[in-house]
C-alpha atoms as a PDB file:
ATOM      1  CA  UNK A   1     -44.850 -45.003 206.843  1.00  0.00           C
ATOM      2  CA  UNK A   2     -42.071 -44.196 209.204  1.00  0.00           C
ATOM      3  CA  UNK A   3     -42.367 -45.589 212.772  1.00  0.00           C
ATOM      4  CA  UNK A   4     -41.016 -44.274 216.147  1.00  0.00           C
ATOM      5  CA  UNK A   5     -40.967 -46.383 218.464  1.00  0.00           C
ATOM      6  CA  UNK A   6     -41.184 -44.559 222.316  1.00  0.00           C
ATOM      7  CA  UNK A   7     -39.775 -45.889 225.597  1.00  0.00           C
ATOM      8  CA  UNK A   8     -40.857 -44.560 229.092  1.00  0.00           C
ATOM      9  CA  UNK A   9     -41.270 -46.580 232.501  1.00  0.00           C
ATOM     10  CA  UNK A  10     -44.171 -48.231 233.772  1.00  0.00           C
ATOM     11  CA  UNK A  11     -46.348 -45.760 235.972  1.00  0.00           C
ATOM     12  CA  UNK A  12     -49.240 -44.474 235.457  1.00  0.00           C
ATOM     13  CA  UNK A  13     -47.528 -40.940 235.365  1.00  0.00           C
ATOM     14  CA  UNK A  14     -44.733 -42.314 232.650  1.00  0.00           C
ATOM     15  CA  UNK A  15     -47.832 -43.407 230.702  1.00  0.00           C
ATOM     16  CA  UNK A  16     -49.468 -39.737 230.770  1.00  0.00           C
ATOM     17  CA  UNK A  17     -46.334 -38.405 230.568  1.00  0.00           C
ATOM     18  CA  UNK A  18     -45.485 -40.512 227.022  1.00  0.00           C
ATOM     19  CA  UNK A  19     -49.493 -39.146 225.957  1.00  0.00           C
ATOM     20  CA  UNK A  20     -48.579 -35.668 226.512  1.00  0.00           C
ATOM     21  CA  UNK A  21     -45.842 -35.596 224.447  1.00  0.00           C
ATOM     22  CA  UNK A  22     -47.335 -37.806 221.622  1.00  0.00           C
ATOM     23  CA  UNK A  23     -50.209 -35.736 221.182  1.00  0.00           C
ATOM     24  CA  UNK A  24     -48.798 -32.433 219.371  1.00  0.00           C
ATOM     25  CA  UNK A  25     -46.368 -34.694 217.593  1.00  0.00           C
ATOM     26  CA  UNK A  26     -48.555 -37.121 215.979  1.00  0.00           C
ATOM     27  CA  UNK A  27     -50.602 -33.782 214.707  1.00  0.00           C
ATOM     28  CA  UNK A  28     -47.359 -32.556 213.624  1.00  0.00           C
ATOM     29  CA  UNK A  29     -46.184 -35.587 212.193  1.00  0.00           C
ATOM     30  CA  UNK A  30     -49.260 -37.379 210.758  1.00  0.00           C
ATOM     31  CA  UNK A  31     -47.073 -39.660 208.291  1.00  0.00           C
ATOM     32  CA  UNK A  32     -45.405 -41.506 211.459  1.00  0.00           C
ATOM     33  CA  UNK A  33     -46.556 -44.441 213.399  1.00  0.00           C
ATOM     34  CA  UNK A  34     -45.408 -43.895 216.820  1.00  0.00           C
ATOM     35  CA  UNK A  35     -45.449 -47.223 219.337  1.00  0.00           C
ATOM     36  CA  UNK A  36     -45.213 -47.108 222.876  1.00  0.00           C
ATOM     37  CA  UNK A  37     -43.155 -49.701 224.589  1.00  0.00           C
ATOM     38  CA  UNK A  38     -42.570 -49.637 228.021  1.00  0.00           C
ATOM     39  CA  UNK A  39     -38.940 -50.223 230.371  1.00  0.00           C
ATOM     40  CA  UNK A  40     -38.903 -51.408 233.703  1.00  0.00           C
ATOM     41  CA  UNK A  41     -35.899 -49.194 235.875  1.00  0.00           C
ATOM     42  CA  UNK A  42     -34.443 -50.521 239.442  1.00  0.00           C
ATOM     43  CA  UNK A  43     -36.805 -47.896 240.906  1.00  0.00           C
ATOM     44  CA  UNK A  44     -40.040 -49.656 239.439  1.00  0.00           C
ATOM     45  CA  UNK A  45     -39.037 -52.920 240.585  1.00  0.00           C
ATOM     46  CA  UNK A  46     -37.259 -52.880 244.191  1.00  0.00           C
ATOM     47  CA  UNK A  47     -39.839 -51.223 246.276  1.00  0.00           C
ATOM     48  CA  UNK A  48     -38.162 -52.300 249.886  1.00  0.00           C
ATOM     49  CA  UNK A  49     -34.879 -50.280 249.568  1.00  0.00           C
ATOM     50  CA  UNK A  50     -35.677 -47.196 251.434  1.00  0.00           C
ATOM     51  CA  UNK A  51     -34.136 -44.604 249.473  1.00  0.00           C
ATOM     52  CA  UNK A  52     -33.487 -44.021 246.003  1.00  0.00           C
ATOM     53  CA  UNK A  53     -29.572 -43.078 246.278  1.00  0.00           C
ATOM     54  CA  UNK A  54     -29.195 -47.215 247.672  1.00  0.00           C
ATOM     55  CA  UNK A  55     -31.054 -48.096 244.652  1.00  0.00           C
ATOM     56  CA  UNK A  56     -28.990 -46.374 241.952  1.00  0.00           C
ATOM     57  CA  UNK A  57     -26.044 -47.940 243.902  1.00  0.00           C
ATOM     58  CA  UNK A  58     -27.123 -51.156 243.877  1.00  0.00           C
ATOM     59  CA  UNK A  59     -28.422 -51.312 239.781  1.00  0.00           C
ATOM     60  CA  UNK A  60     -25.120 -49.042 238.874  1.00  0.00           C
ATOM     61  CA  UNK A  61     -26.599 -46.087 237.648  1.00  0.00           C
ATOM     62  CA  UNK A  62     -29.664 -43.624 237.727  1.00  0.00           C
ATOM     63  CA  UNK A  63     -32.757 -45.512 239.396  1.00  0.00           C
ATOM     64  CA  UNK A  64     -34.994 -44.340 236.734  1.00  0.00           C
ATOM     65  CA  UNK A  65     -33.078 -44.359 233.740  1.00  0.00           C
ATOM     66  CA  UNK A  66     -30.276 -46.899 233.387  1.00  0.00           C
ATOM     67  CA  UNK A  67     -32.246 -49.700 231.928  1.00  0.00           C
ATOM     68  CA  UNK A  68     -34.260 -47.327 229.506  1.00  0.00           C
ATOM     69  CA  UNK A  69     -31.352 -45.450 228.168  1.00  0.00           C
ATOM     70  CA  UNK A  70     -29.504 -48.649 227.438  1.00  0.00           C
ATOM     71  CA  UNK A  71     -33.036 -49.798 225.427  1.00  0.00           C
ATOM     72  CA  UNK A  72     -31.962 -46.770 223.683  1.00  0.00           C
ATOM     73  CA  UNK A  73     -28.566 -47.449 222.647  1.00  0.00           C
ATOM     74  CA  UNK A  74     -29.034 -51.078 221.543  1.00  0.00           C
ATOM     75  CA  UNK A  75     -31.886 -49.336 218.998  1.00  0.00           C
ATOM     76  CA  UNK A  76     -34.881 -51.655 220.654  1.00  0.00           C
ATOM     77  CA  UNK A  77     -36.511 -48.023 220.866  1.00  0.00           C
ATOM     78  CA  UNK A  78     -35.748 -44.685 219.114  1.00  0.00           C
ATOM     79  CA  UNK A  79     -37.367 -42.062 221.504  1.00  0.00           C
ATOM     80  CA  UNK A  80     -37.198 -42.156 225.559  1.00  0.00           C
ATOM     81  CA  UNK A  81     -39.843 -39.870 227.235  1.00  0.00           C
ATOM     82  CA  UNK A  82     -38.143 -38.907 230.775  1.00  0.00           C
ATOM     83  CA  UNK A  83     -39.384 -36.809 233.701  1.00  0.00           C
ATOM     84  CA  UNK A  84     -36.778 -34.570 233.312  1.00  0.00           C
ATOM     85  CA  UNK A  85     -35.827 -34.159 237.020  1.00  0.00           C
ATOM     86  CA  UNK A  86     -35.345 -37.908 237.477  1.00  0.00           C
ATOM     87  CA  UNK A  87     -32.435 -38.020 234.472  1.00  0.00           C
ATOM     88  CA  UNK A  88     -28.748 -36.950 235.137  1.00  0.00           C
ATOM     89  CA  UNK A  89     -26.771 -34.335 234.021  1.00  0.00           C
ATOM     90  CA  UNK A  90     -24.278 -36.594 232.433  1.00  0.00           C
ATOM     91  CA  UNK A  91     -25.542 -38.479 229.083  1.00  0.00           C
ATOM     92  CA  UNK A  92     -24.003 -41.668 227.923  1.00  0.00           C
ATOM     93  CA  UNK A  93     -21.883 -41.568 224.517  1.00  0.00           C
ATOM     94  CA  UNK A  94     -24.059 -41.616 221.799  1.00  0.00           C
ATOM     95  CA  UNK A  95     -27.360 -40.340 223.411  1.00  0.00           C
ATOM     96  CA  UNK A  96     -28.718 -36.394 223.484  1.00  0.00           C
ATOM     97  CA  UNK A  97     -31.528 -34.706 224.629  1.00  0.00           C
ATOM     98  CA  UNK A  98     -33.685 -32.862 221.936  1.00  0.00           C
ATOM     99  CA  UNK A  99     -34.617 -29.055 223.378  1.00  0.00           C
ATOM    100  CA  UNK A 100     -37.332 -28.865 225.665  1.00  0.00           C
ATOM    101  CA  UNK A 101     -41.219 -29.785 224.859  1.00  0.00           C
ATOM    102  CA  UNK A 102     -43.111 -26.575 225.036  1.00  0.00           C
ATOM    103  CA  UNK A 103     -45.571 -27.383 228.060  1.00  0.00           C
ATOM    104  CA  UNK A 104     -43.816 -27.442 231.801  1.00  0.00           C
ATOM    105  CA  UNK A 105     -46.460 -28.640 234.157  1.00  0.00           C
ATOM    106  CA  UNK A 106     -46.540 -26.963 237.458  1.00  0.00           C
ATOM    107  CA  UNK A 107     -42.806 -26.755 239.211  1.00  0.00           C
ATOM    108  CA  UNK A 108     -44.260 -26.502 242.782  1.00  0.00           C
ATOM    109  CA  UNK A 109     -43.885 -29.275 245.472  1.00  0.00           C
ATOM    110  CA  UNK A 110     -47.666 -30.045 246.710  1.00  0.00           C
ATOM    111  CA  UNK A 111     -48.745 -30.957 250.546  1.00  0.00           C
ATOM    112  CA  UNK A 112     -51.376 -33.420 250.488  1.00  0.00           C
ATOM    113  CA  UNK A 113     -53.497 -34.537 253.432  1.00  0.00           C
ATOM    114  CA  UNK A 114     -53.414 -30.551 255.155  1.00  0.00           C
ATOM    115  CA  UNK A 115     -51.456 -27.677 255.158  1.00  0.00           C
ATOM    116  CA  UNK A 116     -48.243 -26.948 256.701  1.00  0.00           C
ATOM    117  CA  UNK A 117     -49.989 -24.265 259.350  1.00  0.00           C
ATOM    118  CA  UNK A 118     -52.442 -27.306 260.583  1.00  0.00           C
ATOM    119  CA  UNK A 119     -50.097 -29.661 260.703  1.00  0.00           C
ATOM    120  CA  UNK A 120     -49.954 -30.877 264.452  1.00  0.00           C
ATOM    121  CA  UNK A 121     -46.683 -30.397 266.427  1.00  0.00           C
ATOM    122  CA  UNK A 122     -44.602 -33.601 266.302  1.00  0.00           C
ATOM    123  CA  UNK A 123     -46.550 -34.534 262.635  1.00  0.00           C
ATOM    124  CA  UNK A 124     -45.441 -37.159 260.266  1.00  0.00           C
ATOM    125  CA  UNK A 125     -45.132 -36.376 256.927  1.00  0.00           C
ATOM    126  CA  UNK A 126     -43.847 -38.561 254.056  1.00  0.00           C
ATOM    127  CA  UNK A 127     -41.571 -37.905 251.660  1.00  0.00           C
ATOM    128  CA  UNK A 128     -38.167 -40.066 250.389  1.00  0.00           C
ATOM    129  CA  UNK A 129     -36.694 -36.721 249.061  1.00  0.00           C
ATOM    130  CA  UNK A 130     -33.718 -35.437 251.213  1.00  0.00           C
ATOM    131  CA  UNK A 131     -34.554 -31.622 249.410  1.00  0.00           C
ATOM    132  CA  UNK A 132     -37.866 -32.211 250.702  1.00  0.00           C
ATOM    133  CA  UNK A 133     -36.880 -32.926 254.071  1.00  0.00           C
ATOM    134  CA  UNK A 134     -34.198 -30.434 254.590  1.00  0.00           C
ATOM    135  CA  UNK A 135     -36.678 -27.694 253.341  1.00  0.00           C
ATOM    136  CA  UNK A 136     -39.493 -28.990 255.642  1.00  0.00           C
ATOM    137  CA  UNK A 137     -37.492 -29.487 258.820  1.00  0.00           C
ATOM    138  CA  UNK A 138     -35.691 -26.052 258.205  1.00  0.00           C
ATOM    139  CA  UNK A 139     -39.604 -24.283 258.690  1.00  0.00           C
ATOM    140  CA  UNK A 140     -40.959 -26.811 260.959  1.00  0.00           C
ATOM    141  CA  UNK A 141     -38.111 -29.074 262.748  1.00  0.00           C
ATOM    142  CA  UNK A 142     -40.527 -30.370 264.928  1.00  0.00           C
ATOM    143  CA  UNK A 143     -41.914 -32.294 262.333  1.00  0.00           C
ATOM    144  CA  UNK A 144     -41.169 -36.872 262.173  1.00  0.00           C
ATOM    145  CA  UNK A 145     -40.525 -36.917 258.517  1.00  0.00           C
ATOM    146  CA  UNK A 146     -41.290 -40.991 257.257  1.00  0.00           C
ATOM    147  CA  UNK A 147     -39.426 -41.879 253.974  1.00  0.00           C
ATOM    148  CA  UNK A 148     -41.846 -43.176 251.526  1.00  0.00           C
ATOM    149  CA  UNK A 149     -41.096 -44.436 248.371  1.00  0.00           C
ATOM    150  CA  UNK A 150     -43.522 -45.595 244.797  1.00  0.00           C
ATOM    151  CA  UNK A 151     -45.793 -44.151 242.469  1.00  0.00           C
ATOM    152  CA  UNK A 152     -48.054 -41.682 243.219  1.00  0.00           C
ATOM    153  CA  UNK A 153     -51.252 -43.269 243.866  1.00  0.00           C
ATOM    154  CA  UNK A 154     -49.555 -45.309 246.951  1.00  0.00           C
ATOM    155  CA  UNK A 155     -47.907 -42.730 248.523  1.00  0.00           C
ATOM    156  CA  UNK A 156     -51.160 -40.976 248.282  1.00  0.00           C
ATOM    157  CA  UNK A 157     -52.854 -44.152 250.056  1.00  0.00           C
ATOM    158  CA  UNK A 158     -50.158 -43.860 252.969  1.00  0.00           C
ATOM    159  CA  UNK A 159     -52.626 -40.728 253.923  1.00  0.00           C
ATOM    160  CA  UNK A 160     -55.279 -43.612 255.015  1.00  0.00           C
ATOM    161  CA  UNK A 161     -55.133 -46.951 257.320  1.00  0.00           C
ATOM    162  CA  UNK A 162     -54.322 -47.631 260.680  1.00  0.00           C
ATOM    163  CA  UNK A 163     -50.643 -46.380 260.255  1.00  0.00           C
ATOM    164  CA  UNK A 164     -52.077 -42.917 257.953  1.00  0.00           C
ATOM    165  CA  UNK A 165     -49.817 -40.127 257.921  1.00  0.00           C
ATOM    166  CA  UNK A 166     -50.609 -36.695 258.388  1.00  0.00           C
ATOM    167  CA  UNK A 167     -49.364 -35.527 255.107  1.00  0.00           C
ATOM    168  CA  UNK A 168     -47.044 -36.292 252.264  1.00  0.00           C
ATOM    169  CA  UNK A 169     -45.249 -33.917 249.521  1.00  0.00           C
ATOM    170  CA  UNK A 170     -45.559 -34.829 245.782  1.00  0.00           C
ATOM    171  CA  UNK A 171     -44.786 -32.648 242.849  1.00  0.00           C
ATOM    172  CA  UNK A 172     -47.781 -31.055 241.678  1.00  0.00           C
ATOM    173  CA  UNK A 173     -47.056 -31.614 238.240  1.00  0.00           C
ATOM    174  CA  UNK A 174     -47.509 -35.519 238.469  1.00  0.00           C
ATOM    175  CA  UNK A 175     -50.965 -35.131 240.413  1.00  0.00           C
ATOM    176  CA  UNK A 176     -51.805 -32.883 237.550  1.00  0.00           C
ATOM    177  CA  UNK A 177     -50.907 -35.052 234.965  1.00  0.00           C
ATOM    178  CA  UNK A 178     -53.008 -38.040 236.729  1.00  0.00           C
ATOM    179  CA  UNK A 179     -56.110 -35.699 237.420  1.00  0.00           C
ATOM    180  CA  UNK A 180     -55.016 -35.996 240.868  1.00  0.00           C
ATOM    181  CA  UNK A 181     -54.963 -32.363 241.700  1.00  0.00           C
ATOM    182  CA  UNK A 182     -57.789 -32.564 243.857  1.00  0.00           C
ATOM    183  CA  UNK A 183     -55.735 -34.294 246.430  1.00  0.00           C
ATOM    184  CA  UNK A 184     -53.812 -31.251 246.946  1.00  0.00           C
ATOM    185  CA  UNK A 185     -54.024 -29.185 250.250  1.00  0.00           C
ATOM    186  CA  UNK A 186     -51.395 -26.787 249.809  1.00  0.00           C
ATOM    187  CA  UNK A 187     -49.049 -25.503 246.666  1.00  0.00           C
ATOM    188  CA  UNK A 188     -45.710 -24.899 248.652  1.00  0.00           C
ATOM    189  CA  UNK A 189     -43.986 -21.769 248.200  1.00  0.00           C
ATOM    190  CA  UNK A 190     -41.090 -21.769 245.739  1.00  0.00           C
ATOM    191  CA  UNK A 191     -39.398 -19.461 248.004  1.00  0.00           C
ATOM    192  CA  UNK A 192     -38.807 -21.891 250.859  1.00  0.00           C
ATOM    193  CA  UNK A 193     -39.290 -25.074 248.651  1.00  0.00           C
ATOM    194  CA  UNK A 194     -37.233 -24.314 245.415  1.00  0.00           C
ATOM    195  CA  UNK A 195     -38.169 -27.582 243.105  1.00  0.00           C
ATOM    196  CA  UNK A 196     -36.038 -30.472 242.164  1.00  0.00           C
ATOM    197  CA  UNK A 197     -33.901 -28.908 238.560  1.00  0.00           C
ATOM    198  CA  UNK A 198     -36.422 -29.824 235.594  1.00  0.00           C
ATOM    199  CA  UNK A 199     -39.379 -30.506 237.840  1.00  0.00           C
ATOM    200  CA  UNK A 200     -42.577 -30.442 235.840  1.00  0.00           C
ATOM    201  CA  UNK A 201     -40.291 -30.329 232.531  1.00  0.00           C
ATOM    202  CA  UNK A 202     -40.328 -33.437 229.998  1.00  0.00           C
ATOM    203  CA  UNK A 203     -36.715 -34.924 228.693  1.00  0.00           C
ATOM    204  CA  UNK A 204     -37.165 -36.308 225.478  1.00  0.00           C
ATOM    205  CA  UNK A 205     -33.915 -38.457 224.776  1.00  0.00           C
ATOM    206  CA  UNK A 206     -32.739 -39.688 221.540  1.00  0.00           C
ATOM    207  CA  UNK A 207     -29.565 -41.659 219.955  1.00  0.00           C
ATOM    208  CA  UNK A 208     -27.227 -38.798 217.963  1.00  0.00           C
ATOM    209  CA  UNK A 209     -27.799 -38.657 214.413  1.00  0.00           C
ATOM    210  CA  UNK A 210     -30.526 -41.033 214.733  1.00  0.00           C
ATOM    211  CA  UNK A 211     -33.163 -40.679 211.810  1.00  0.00           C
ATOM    212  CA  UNK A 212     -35.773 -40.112 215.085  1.00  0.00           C
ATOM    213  CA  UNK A 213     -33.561 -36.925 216.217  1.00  0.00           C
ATOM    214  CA  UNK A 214     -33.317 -34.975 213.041  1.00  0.00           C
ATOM    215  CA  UNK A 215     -36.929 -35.429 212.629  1.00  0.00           C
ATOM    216  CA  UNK A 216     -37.761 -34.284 216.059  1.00  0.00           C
ATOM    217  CA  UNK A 217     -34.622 -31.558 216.292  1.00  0.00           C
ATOM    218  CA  UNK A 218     -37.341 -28.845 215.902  1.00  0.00           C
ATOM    219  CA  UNK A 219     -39.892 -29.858 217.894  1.00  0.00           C
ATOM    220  CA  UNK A 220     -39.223 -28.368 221.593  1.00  0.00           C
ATOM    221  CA  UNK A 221     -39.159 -25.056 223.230  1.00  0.00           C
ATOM    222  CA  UNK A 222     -35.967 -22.749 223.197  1.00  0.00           C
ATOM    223  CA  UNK A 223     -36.812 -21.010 226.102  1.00  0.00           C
ATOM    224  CA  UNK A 224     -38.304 -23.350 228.029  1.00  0.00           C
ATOM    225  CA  UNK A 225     -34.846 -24.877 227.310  1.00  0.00           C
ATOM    226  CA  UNK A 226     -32.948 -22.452 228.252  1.00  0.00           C
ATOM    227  CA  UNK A 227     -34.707 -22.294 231.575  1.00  0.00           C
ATOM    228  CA  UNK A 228     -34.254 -25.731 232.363  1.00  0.00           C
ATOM    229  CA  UNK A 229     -30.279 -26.415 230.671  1.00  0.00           C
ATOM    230  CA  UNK A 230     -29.592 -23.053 233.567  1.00  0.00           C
ATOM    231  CA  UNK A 231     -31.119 -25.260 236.306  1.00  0.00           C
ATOM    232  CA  UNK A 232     -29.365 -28.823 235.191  1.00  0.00           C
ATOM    233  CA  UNK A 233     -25.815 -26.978 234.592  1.00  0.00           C
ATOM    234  CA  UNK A 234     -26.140 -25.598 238.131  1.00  0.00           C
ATOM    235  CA  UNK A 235     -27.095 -29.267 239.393  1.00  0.00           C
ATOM    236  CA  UNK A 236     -23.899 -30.695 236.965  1.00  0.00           C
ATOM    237  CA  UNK A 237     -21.543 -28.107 238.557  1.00  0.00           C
ATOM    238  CA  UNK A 238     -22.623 -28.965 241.979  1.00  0.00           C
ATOM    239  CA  UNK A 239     -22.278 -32.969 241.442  1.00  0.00           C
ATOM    240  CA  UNK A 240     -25.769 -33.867 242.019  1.00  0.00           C
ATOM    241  CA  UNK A 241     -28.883 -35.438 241.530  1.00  0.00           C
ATOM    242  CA  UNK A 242     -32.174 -36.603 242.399  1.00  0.00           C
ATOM    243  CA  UNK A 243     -30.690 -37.941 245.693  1.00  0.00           C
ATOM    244  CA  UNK A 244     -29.398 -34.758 247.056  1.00  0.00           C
ATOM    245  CA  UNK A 245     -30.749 -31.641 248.554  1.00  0.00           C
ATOM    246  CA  UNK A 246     -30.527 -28.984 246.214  1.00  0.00           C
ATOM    247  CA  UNK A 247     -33.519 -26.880 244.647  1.00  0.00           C
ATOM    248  CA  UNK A 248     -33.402 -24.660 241.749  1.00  0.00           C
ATOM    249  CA  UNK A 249     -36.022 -22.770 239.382  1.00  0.00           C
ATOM    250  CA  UNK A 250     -35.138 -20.625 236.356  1.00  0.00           C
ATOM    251  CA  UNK A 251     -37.671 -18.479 234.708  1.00  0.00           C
ATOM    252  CA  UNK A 252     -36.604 -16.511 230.901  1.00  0.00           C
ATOM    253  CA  UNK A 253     -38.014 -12.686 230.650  1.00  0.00           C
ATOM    254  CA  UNK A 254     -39.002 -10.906 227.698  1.00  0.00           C
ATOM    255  CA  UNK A 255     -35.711  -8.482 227.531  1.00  0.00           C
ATOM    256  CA  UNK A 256     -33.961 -11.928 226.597  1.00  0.00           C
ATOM    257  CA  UNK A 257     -32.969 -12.674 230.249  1.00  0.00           C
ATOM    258  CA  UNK A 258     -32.684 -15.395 232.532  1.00  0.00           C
ATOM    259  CA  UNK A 259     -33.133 -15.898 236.509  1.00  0.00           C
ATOM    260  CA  UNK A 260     -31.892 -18.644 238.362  1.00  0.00           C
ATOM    261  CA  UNK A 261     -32.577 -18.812 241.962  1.00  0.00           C
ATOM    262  CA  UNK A 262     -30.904 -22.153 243.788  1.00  0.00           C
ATOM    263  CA  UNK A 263     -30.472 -23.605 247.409  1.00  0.00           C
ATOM    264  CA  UNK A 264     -28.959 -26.420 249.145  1.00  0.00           C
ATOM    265  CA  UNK A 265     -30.371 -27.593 252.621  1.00  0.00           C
ATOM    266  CA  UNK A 266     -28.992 -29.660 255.086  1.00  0.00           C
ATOM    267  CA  UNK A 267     -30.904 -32.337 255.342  1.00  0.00           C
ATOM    268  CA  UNK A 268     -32.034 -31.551 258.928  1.00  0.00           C
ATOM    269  CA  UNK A 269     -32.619 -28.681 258.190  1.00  0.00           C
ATOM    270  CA  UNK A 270     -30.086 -26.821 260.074  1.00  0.00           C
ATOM    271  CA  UNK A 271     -28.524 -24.679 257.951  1.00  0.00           C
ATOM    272  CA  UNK A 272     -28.958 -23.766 254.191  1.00  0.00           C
ATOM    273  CA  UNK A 273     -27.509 -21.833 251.416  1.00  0.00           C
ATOM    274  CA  UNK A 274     -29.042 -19.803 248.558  1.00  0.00           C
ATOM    275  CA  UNK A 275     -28.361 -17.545 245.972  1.00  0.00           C
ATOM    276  CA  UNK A 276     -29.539 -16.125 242.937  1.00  0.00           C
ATOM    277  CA  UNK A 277     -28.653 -14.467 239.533  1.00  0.00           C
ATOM    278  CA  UNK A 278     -29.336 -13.257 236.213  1.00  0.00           C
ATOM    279  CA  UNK A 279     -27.889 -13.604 233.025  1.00  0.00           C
ATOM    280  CA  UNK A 280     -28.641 -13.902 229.075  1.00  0.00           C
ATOM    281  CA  UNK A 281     -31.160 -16.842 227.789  1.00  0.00           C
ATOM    282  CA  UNK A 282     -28.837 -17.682 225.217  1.00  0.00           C
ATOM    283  CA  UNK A 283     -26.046 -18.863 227.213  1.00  0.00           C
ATOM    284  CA  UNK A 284     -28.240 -20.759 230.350  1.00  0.00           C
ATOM    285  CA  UNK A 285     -24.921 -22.832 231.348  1.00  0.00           C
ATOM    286  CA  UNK A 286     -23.144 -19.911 232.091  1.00  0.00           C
ATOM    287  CA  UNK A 287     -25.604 -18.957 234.212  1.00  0.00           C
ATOM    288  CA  UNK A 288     -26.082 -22.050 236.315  1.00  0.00           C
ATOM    289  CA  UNK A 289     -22.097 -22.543 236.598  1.00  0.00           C
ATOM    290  CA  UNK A 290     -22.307 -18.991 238.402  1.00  0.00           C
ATOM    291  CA  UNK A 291     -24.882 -19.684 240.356  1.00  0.00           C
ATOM    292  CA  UNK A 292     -23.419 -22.937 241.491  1.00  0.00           C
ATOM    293  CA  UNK A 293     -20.489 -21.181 242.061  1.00  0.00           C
ATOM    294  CA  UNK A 294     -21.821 -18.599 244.687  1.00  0.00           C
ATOM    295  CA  UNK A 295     -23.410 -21.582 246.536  1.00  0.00           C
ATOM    296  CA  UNK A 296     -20.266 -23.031 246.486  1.00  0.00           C
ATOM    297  CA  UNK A 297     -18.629 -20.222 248.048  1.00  0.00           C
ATOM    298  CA  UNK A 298     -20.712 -20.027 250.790  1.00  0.00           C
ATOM    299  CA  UNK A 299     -20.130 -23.653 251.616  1.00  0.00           C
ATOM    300  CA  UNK A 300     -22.614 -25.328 250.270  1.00  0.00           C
ATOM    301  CA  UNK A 301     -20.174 -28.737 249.211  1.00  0.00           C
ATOM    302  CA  UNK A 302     -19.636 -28.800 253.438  1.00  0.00           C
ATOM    303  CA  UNK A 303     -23.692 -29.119 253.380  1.00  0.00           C
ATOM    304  CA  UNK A 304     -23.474 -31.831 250.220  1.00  0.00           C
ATOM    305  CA  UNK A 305     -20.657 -34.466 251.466  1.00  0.00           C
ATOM    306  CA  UNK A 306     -22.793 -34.911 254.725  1.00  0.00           C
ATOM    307  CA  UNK A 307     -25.602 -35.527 252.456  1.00  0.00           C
ATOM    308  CA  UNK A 308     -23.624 -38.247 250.568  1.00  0.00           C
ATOM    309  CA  UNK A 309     -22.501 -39.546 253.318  1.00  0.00           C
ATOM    310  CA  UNK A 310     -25.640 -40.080 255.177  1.00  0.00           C
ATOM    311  CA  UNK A 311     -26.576 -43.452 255.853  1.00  0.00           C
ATOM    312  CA  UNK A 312     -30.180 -44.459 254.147  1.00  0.00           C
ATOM    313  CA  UNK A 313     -33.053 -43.745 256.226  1.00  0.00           C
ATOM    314  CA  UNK A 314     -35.098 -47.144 257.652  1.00  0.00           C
ATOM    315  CA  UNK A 315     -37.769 -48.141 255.845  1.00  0.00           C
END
């Protein structure tokens, strides 16, 4: 019997995220034993740096990927199961993504604890997320945004105690995947609060010509693909990543097309940039580069290099 052995972090949500995935393939693939094994990151173990940019900086690479992907390379696992919007655009030599998995959970952000109309004047609301914050202070500047940083479940808890806050924003597609979807008050609109690139989407990463990627070469999505390679090659062209504040959500139509509607924020929320565009599903990068391109042109790298160079927030 052939056995797969399949990385992913620690959390609870990496954990779902790793059953999700398993579940179609093992009834695809009943002949193969696949293992779980799990990969700490820099992001699962320093919880005191306050944001995640420091983090990376400080472990020399993605804060929720660097120690998995080099699991990968060194063969002590043949499969990595990613949140898609927490993995970079660039890929080490010798790794690949295979296409898409065919289920995208809910792309939305999520306010939990109340909505944005009753949130109080002068409210505190928690999120680590400059996006997050340059979208929210752009509708409500009035707003004391608190950086918050861990799984799911704790930032949750910061919603109770003696120092609660009034709200925070998650991605409704973890809560959904931890049957935490009751502890949503609000879907935001993707409008005004376009979603990380990949949000809700799984990244299944493999070593090239590895006996685990030509048997799993057929099992993902093309469209969902497509949809999601659009929104990365906009984030690649741009020079970003999960630590700066742009938003982007494609979405494939039946005549073979492809929309990709992006924004970058300050992260005060003083200004911000969008645009949007249309092109074929079967060349997404194209379509992201363009887009990229128009937010470019209306100054959006002016909005980006004072996001990089932003000192981190307090804890």
């Amino acid at each position: 019997m052939t056995t797969v052995i399949v990385g992913s972090r620690a959390s609870r949500l990496a954990r779902a995220q790793v059953r999700e995935w398993l579940r179609p393939m093992r009834e695809r693939f009943p002949h193969v034993q696949f293992k779980q094994r799990i990969i700490l990151e820099g992001g699962d173990e320093d919880r005191q740096t306050a944001t995640l940019a420091a983090v990376a900086k400080t472990s020399g690479g993605s804060a929720f990927s660097t120690n998995q992907e080099t699991a990968l390379l060194e063969g002590a696992v043949d499969v990595i199961v990613h949140s898609l919007k927490d993995l970079p655009t660039s890929m080490p030599e010798g790794l690949s993504l295979l296409p898409t998995p065919a289920h995208r959970q809910d792309v939305r952000d999520a306010l939990c604890g109340t909505t944005l109309a009753d949130l109080p004047k002068g409210a505190r609301v928690g999120t680590g997320a400059p996006r997050r914050i340059g979208q929210l202070l752009a509708l409500r500047p009035d707003l004391e945004v608190v950086p918050i940083r861990g799984n799911v479940p704790p930032r949750l808890g910061r919603l109770r105690g003696a120092a609660a806050l009034d709200a925070v924003v998650l991605a409704a597609a973890g809560l959904n995947r931890l049957g935490l979807d009751h502890a949503i008050s609000e879907h935001l609109p993707i409008d005004a609060f376009p979603p990380s690139p990949g949000q809700g989407a799984l990244g299944i990463q493999v070593r090239e010509d590895s006996e685990a990627a030509r048997l799993l070469a057929g099992t993902g999505d093309r469209v969902l693909d497509a949809e999601v390679r659009a929104e990365r090659a906009l984030l690649a062209e741009l020079h970003g990543g999960c630590s700066v504040p742009i938003g982007a959500y494609s979405k494939a139509h039946r005549d073979g097309t492809l929309t990709l509607s992006a924004q970058v924020s300050a992260v005060d929320g003083s200004r911000h940039v969008t645009a949007r565009s249309t092109g074929s599903v079967r060349d997404p990068e194209t379509l992201g580069c363009r887009v990229a391109d128009d937010l470019l042109a209306q100054g959006a790298e002016v909005i980006l290099s004072a996001t990089r160079q932003r000192p981190p927030a307090a804890p």
